[in-house]
Protein backbone atom coordinates (compact mmCIF):
# COMPACT_ATOMS: atom_id res chain seq x y z
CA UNK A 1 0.00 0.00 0.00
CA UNK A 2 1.30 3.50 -0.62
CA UNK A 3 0.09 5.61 2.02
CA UNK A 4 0.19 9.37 1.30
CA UNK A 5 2.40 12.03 2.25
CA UNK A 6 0.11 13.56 4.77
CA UNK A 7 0.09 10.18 6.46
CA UNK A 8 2.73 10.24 9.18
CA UNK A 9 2.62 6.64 9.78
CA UNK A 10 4.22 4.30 7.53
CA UNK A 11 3.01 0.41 7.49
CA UNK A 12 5.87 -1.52 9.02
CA UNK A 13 6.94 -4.40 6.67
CA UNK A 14 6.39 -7.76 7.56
CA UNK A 15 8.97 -9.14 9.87
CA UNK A 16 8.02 -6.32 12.04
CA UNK A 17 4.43 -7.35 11.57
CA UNK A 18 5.60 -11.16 12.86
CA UNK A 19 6.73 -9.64 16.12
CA UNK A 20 3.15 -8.24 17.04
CA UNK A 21 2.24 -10.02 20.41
CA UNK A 22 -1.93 -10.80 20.90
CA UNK A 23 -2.87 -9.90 24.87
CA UNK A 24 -5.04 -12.41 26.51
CA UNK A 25 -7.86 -10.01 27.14
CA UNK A 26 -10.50 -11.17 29.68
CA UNK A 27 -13.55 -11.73 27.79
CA UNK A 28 -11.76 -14.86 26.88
CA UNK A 29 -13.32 -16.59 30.09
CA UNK A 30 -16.64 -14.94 29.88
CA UNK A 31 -19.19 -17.79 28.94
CA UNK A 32 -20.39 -16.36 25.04
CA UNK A 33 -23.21 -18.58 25.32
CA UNK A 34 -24.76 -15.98 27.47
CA UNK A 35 -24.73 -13.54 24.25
CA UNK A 36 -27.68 -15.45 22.62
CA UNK A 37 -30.37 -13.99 24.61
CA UNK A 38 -32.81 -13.20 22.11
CA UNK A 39 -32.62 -9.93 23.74
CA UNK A 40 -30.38 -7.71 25.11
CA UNK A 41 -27.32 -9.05 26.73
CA UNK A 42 -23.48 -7.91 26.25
CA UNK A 43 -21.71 -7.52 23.40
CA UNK A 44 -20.21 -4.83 21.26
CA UNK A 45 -22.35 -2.53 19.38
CA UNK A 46 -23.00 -3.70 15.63
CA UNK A 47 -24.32 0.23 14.30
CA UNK A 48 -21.24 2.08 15.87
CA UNK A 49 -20.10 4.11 14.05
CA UNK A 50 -16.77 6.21 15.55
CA UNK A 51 -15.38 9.31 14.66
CA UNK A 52 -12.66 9.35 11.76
CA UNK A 53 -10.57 12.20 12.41
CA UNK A 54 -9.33 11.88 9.05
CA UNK A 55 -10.46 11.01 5.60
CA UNK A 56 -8.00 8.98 3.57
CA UNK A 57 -6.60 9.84 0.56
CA UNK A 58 -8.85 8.36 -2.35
CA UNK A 59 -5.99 7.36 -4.47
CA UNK A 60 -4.43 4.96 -1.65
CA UNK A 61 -5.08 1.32 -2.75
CA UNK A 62 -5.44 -1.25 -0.62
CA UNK A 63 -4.39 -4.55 -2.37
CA UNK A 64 -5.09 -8.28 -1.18
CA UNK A 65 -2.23 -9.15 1.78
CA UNK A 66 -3.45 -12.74 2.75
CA UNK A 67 -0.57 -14.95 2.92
CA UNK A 68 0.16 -18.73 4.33
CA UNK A 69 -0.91 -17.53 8.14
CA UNK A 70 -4.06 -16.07 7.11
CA UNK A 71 -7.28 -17.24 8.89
CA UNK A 72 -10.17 -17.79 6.57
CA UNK A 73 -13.38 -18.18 7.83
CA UNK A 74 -15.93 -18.88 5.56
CA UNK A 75 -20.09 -19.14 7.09
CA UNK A 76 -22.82 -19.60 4.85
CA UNK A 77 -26.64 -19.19 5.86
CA UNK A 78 -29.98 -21.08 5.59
CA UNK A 79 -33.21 -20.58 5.11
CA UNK A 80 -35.96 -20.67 7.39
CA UNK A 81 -38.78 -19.92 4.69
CA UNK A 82 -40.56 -22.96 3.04
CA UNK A 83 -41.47 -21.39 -0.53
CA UNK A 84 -40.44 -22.42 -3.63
CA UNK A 85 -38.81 -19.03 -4.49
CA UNK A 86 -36.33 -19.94 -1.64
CA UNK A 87 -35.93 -23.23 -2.35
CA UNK A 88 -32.17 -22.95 -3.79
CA UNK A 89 -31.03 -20.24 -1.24
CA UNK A 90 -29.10 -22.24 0.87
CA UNK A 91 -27.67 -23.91 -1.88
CA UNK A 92 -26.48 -20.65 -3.41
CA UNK A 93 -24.81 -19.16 -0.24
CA UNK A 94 -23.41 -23.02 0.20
CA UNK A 95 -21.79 -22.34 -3.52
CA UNK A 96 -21.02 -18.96 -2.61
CA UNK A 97 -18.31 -19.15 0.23
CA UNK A 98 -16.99 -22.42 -1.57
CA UNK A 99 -15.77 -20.47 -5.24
CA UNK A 100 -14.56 -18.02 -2.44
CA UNK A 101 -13.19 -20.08 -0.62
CA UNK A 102 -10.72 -21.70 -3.76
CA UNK A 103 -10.21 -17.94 -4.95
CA UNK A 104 -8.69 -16.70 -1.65
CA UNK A 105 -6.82 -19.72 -0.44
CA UNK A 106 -5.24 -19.66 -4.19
CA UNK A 107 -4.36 -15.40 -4.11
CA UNK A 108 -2.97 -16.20 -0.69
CA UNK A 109 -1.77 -19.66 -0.52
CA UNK A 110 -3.49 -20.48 2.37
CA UNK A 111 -3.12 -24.27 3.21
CA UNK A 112 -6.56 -25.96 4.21
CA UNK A 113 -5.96 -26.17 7.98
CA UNK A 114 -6.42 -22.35 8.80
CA UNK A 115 -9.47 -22.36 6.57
CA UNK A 116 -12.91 -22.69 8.53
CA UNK A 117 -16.09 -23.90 7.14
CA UNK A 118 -19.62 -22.84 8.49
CA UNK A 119 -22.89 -23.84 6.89
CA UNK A 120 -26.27 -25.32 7.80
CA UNK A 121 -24.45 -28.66 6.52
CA UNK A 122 -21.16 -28.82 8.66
CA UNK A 123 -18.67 -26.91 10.43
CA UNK A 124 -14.88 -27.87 9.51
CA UNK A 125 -11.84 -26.62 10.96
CA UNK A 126 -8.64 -28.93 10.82
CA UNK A 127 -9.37 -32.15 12.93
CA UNK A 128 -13.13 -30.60 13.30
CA UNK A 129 -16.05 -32.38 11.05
CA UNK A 130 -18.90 -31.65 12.45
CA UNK A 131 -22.82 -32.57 10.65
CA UNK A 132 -25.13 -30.18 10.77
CA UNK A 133 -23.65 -28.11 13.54
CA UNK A 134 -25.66 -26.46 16.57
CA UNK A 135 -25.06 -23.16 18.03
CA UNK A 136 -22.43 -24.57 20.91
CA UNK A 137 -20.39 -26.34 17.88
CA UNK A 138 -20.05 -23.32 16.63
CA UNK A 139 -18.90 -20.80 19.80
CA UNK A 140 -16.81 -23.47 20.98
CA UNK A 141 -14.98 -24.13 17.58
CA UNK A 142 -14.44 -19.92 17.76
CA UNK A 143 -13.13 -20.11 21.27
CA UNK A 144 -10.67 -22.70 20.07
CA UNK A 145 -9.24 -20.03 17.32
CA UNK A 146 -8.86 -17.45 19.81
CA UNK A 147 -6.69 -19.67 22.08
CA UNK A 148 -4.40 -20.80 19.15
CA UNK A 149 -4.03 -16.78 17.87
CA UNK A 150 -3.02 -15.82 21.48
CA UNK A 151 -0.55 -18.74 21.42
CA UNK A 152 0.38 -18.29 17.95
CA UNK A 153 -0.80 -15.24 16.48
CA UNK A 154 -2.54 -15.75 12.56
CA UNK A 155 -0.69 -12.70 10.23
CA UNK A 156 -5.07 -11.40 9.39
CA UNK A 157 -8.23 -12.59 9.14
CA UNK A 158 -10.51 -13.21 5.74
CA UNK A 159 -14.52 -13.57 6.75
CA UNK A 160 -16.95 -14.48 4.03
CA UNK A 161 -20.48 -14.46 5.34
CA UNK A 162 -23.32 -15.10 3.23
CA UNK A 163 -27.06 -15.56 3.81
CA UNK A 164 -30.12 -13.61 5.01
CA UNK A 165 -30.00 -10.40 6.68
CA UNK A 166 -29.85 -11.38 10.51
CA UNK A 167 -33.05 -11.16 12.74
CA UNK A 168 -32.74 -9.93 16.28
CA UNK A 169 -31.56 -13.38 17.66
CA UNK A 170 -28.69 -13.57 14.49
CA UNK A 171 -27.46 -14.67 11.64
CA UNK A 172 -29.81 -18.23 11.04
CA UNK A 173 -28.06 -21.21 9.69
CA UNK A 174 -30.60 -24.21 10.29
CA UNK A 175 -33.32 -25.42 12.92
CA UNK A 176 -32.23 -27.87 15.18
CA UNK A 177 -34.59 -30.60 16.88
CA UNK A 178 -35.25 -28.02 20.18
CA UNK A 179 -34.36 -24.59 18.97
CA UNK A 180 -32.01 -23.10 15.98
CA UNK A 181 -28.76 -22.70 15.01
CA UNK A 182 -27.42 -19.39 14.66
CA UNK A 183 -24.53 -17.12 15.15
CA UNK A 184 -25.25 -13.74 17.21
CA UNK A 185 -23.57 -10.90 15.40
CA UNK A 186 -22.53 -9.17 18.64
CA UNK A 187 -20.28 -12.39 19.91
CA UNK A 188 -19.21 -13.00 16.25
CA UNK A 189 -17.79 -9.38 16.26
CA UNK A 190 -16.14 -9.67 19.69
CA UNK A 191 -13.95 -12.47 17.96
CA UNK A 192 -13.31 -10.25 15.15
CA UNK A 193 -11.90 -8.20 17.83
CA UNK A 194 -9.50 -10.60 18.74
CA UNK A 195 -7.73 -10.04 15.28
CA UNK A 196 -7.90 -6.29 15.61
CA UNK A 197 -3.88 -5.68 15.47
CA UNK A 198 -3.16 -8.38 12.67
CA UNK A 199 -2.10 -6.56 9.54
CA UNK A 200 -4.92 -6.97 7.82
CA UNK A 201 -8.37 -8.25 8.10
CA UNK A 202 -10.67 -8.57 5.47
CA UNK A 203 -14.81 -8.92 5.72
CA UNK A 204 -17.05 -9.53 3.03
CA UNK A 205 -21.07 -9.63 4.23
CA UNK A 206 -23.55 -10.93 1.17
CA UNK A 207 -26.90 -10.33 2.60
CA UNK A 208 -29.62 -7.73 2.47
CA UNK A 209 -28.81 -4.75 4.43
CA UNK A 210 -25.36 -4.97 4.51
CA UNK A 211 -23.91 -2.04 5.33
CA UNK A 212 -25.88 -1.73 8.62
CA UNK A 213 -23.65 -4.22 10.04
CA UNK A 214 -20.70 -3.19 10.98
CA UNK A 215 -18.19 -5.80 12.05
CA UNK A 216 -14.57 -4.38 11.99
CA UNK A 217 -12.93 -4.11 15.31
CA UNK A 218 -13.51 -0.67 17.23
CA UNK A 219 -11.70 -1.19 20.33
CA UNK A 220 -8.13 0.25 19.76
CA UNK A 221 -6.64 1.40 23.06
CA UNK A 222 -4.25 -1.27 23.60
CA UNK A 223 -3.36 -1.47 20.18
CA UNK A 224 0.68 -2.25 20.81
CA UNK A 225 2.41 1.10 19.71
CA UNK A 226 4.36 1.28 15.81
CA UNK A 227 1.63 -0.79 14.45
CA UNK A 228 -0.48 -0.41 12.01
CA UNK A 229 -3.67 -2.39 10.28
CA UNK A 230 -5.23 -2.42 6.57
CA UNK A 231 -8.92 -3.42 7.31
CA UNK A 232 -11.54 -3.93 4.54
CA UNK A 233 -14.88 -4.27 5.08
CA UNK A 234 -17.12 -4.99 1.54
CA UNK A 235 -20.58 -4.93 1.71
CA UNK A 236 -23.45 -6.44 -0.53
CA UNK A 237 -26.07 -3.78 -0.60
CA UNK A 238 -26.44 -0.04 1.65
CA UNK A 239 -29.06 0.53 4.36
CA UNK A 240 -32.21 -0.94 3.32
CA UNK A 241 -30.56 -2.73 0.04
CA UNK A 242 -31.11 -5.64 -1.45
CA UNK A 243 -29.29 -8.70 -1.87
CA UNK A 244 -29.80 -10.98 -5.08
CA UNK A 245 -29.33 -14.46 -6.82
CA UNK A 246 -27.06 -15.35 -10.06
CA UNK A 247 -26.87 -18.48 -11.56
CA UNK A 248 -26.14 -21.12 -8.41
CA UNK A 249 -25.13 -18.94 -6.15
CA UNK A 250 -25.22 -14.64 -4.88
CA UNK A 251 -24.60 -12.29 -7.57
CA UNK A 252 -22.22 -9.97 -5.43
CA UNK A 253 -19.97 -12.65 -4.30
CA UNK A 254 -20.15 -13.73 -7.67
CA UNK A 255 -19.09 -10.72 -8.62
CA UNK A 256 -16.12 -10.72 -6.65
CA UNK A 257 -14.78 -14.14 -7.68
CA UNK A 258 -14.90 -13.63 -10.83
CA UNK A 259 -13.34 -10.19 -10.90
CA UNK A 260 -10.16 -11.83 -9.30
CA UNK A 261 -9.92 -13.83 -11.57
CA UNK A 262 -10.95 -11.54 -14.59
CA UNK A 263 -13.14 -14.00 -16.49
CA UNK A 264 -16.78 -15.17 -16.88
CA UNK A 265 -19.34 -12.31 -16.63
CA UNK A 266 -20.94 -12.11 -13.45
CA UNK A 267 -24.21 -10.69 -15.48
CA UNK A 268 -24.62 -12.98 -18.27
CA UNK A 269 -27.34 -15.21 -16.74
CA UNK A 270 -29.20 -11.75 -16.56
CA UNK A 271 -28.35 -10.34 -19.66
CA UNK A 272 -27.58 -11.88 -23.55
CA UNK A 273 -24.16 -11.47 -22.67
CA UNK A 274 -21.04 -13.20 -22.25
CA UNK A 275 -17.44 -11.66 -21.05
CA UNK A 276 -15.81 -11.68 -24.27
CA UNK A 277 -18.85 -9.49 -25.63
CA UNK A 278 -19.26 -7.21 -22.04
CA UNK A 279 -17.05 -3.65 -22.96
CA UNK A 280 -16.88 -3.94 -18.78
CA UNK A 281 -15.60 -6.84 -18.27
CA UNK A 282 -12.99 -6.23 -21.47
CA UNK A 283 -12.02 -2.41 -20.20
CA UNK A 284 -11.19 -4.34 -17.06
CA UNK A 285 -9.11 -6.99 -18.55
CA UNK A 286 -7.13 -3.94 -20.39
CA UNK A 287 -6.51 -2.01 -17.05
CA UNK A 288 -4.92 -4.75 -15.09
CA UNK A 289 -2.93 -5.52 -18.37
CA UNK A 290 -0.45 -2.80 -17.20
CA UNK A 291 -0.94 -3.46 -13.63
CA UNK A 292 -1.77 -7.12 -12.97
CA UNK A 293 -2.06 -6.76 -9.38
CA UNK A 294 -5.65 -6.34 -8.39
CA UNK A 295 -6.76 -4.14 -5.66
CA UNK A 296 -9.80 -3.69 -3.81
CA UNK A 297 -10.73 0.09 -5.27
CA UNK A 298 -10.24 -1.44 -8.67
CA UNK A 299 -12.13 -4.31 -7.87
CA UNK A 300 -15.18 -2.67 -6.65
CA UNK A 301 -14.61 0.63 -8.82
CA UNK A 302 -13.89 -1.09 -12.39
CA UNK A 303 -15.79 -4.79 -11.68
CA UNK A 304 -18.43 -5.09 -9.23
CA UNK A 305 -20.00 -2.05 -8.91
CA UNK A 306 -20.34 -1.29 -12.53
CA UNK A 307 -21.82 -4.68 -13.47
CA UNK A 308 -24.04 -4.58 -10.60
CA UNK A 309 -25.05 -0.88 -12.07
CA UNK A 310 -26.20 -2.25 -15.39
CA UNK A 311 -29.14 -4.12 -13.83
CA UNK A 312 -30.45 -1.71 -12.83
CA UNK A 313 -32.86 -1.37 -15.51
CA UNK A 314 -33.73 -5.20 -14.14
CA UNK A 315 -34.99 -3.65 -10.74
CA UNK A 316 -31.69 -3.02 -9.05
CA UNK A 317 -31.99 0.04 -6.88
CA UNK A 318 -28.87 2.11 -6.08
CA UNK A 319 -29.28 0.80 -2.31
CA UNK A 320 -28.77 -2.76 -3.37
CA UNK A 321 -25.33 -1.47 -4.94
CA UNK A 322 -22.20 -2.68 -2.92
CA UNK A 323 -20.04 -0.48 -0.62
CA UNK A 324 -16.67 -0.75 0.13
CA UNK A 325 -15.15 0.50 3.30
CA UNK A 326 -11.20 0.86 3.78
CA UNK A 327 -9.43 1.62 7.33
CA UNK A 328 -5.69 2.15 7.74
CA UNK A 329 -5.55 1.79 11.63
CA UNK A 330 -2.04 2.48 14.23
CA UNK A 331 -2.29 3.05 17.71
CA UNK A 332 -2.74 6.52 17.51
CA UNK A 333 -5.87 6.92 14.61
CA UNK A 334 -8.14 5.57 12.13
CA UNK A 335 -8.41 6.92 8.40
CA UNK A 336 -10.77 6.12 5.91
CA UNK A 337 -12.16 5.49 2.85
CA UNK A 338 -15.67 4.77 1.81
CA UNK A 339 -16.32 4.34 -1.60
């Protein structure tokens, strides 16, 4: 990343990266089932929103920085709505955080044991197989992961969650024979907070209303001092947006695959239309000709957001467009870019 003159703080390089130390902070022996009251309770606010003292520069890129120590965590939804419209939704988030899954893991060679797998189906996470997982599976899998960081701290963090927009209990995965499974979005983002001084963590939220959940960490004060963070938080649709199906699986995830990888239309199953034909998907192709290295602006800016933009004659509102959210964090303040 090239951070701007007016920035004082420079990102350290890696090796001084390696030699961050994780505290043991105390909510580690605080019993998280207690944070799936269906009301109420602890936690850390979702809608907080902090005050930036500084806007960042808009032409600072922020470019992919998973490597072999990056946690991936990848949680796909269900469906608690018997119709046939719905019918395939699972399916498609399933599908969803899977081609993710293969995309990341290949841009940062991540090996398969720091890759976590949530979904109405199973939870898997190294010697972890679990069928159709319940809500304890999944908090005590997460407590596991903290406990390994604080021993041996991952480099970031890369979340993929996909599904619908949560209700006031959470984010709903399946029914179980007495209750539900689900994952409450105020514990999920006090392990988020866990990662808070890795170099980088990464969020991507496919589900209606996006952009009303915010899950990047907000606790910095005892952020270790001559740090610094790249956090990225990409989100489906705006307040009140919309999020929508593609062809076997979620358009905006889609969207992002295949714009890593800089092939296959993400619109074509909604338009007569294929990516050698799409002047979007070609004028993107050209641009990364001459720099081959893909960030996250020019991912959103050049890929998803424009191809997203052209259905909008197909009902697409400009609150189910995607927004992308870029932090540069130290110990001393946040800057910003929302795009």
């Amino acid at each position: 990343m090239d951070v701007p003159s007016t920035i004082i703080h420079v990102p350290p390089d890696d090796d001084e990266y390696r030699n961050i130390t994780q505290q043991l902070q105390d909510t580690l022996r605080v019993d998280y089932r207690s944070y799936f009251a269906p009301t109420g309770g602890p936690g850390v606010p979702l809608v907080h929103r902090r005050t930036y003292p500084r806007e960042l520069d808009r032409s600072v890129k922020f470019y992919p920085k998973m490597d072999s120590n990056t946690l991936q965590i990848c949680i796909s939804g269900g469906n608690n709505i018997k119709t046939d419209e719905y019918k395939t939704f699972e399916y498609d988030c399933y599908k969803s955080i899977f081609d993710m899954c293969e995309v990341i893991k290949e841009l940062g060679n991540i090996p398969d044991k720091n890759v976590v797998s949530v979904s109405p189906y199973d939870l898997k996470f190294r010697h972890i197989n679990i069928s159709k997982p319940t809500t304890n599976d999944i908090i005590d899998t997460f407590e596991n992961i903290k406990l390994m960081h604080n021993k041996e701290p991952f480099s970031g963090l890369f979340l993929h969650i996909v599904g619908h927009e949560p209700s006031y209990d959470g984010f709903y995965l399946r029914k179980t024979r007495y209750s539900k499974c689900i994952i409450n979005l105020y514990y999920l983002k006090s392990v988020i907070e866990y990662f808070a001084n890795c170099k980088f963590i990464v969020i991507i939220k496919d589900m209606c209303n996006a952009e009303e959940i915010d899950l990047l960490p907000t606790d910095f004060n005892d952020r270790p001092e001559d740090t610094c963070s790249l956090y990225v938080q990409y989100s489906s649709s705006r307040i009140n947006g919309k999020s929508y199906a593609s062809s076997n699986s979620r358009l905006f995830s889609n969207s992002i695959v295949t714009g890593f990888k800089a092939e296959n239309c993400p619109i074509s199953s909604f338009k007569d239309i294929s990516s050698s034909n799409c002047y979007l998907c070609n004028s993107y192709r050209e641009s990364i000709i001459h720099d081959p290295k893909i960030s996250y602006n020019s991912l959103h800016e050049s890929w998803v957001k424009p191809h997203m933009t052209e259905l909008m004659p197909n009902g697409v509102n400009s609150c189910d467009l995607p927004i992308l959210e870029l932090r540069y964090v130290d110990n001393t303040n946040v800057w910003r870019i929302v795009i």
